[in-house]
N, C-alpha and C. Protein backbone atom coordinates (compact mmCIF):
# COMPACT_ATOMS: atom_id res chain seq x y z
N UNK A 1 66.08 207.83 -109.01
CA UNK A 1 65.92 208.59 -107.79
C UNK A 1 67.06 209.59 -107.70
N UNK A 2 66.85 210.59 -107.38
CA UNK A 2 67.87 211.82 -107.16
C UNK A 2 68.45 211.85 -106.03
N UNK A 3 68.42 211.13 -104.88
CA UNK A 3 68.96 211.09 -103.79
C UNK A 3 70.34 209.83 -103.74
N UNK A 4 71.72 210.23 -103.65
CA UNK A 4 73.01 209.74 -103.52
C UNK A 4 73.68 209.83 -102.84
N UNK A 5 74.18 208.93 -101.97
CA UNK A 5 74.71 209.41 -100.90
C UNK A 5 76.91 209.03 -101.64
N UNK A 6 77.85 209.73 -101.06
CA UNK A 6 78.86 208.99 -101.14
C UNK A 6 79.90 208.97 -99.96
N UNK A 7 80.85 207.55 -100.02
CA UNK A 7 82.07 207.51 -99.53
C UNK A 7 82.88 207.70 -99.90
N UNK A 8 84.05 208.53 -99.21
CA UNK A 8 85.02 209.13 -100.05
C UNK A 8 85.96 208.73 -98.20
N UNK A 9 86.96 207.79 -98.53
CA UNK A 9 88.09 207.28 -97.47
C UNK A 9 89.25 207.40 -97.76
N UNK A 10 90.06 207.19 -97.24
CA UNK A 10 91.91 207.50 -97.46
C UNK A 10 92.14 205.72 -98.00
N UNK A 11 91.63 204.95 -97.80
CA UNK A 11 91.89 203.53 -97.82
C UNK A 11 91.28 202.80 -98.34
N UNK A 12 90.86 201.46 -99.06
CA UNK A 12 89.95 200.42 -99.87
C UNK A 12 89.28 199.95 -98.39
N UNK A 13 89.55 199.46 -97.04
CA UNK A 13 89.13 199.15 -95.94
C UNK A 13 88.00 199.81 -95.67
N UNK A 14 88.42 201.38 -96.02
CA UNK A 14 87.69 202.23 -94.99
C UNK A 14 86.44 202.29 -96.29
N UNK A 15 86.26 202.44 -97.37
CA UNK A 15 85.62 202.81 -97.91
C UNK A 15 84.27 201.25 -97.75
N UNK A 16 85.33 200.20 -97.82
CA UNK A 16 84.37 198.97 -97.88
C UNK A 16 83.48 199.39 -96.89
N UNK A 17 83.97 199.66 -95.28
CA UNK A 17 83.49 199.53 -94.40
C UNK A 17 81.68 200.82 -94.09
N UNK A 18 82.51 201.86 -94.60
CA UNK A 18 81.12 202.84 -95.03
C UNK A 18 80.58 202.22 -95.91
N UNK A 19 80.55 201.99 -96.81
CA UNK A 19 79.35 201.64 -98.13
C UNK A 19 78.43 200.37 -96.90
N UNK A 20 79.43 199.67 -96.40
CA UNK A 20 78.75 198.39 -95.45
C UNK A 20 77.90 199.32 -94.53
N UNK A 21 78.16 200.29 -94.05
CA UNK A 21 77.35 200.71 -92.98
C UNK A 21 76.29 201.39 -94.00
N UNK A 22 76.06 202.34 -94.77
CA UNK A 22 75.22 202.82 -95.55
C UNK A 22 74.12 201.49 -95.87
N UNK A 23 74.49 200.28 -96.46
CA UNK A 23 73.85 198.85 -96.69
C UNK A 23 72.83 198.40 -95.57
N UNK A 24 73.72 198.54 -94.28
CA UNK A 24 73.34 198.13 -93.19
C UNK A 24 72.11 198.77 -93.17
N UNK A 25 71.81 200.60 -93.06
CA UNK A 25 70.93 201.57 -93.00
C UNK A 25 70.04 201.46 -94.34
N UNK A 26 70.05 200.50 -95.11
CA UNK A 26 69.05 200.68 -95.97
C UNK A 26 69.03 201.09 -97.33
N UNK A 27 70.70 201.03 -97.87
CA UNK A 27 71.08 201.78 -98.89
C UNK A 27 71.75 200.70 -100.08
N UNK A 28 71.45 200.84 -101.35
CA UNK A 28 71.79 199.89 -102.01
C UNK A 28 73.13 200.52 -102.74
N UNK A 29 74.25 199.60 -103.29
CA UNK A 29 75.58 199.99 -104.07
C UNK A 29 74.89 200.52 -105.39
N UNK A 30 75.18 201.30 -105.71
CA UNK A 30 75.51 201.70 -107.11
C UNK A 30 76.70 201.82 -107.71
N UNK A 31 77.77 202.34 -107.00
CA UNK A 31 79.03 202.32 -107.12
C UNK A 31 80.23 201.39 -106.51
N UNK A 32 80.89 200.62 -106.74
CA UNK A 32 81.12 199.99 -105.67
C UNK A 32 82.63 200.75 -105.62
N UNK A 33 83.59 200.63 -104.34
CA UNK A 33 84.92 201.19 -103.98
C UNK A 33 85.58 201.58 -105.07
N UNK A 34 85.97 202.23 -105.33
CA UNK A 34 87.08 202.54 -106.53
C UNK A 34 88.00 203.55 -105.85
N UNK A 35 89.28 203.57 -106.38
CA UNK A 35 90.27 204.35 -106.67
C UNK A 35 90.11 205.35 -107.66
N UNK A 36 90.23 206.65 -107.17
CA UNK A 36 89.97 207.69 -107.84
C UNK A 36 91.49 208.32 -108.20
N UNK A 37 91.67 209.42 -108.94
CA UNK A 37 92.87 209.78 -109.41
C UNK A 37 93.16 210.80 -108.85
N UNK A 38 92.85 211.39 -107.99
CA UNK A 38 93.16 212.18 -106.61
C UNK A 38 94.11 211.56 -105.45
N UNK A 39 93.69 210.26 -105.79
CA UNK A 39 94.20 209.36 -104.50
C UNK A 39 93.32 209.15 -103.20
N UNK A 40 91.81 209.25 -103.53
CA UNK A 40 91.12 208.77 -102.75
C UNK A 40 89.98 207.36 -102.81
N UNK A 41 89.73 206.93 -102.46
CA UNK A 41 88.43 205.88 -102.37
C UNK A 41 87.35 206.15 -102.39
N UNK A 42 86.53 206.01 -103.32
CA UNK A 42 85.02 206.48 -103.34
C UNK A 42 84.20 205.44 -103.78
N UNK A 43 82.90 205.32 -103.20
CA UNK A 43 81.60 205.02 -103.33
C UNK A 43 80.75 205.06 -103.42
N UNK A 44 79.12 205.23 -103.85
CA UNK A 44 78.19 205.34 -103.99
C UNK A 44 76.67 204.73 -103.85
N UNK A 45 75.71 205.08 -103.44
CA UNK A 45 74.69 204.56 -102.48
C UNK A 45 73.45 205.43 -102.85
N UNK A 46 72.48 204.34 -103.29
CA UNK A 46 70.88 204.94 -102.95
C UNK A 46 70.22 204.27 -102.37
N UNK A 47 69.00 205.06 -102.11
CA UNK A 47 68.21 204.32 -100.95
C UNK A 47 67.68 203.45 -101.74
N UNK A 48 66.97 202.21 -101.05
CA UNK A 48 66.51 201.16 -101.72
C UNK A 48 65.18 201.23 -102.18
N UNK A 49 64.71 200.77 -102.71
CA UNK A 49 63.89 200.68 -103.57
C UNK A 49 62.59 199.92 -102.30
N UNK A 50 61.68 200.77 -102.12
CA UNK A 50 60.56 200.23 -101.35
C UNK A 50 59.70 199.24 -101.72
N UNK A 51 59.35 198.02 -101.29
CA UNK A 51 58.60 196.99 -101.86
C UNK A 51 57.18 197.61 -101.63
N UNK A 52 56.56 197.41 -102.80
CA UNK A 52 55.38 197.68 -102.80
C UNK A 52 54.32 196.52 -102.10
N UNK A 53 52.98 197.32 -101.53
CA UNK A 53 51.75 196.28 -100.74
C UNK A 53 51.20 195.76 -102.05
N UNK A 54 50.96 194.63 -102.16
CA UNK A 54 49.98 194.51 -103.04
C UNK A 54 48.58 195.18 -103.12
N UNK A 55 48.11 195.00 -104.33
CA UNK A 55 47.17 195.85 -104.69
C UNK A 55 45.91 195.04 -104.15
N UNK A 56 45.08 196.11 -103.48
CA UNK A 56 43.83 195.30 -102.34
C UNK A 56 43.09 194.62 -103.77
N UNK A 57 42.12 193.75 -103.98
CA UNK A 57 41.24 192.68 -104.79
C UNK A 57 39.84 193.51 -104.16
N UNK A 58 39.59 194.43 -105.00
CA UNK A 58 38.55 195.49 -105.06
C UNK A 58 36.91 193.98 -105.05
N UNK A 59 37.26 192.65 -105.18
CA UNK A 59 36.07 192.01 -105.22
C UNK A 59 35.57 191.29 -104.03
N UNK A 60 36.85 191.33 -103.11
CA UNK A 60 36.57 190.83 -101.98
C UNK A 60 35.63 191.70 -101.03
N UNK A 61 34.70 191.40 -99.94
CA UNK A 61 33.84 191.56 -99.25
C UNK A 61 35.18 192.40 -97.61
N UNK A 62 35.57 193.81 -97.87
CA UNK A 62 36.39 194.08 -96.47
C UNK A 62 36.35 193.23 -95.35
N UNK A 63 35.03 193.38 -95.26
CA UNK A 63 34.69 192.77 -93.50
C UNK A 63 35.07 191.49 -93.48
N UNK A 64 35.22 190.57 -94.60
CA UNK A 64 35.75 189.38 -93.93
C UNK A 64 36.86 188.72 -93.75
């Protein structure tokens, strides 16, 4: 999927705490907190993966 969202925090706290809220909203880790060589905290997030309906049984009778 082409859609990524990231956290980028001054702190390991702050970054936990976004990726947690991104999670919360529906978003799975791909990246988890790291220390970058800038001196910031970053993370990474896609949306989750939609469970699919099962597939209708084309032999069954609708109406019942």
């Amino acid at each position: 999927m082409a859609i990524r969202v990231s956290v980028q925090a001054g702190s390991e706290d702050e970054c936990v705490e976004g990726l947690a809220r991104l999670v919360d909203a529906g978003f799975q880790p791909v990246m988890m907190p790291r220390f970058m060589t800038d001196g910031r905290w970053m993370a990474r997030a896609v949306p989750a993966p939609l469970a699919k309906a099962p597939a209708a049984d084309s032999s069954q009778d609708p109406a019942v």
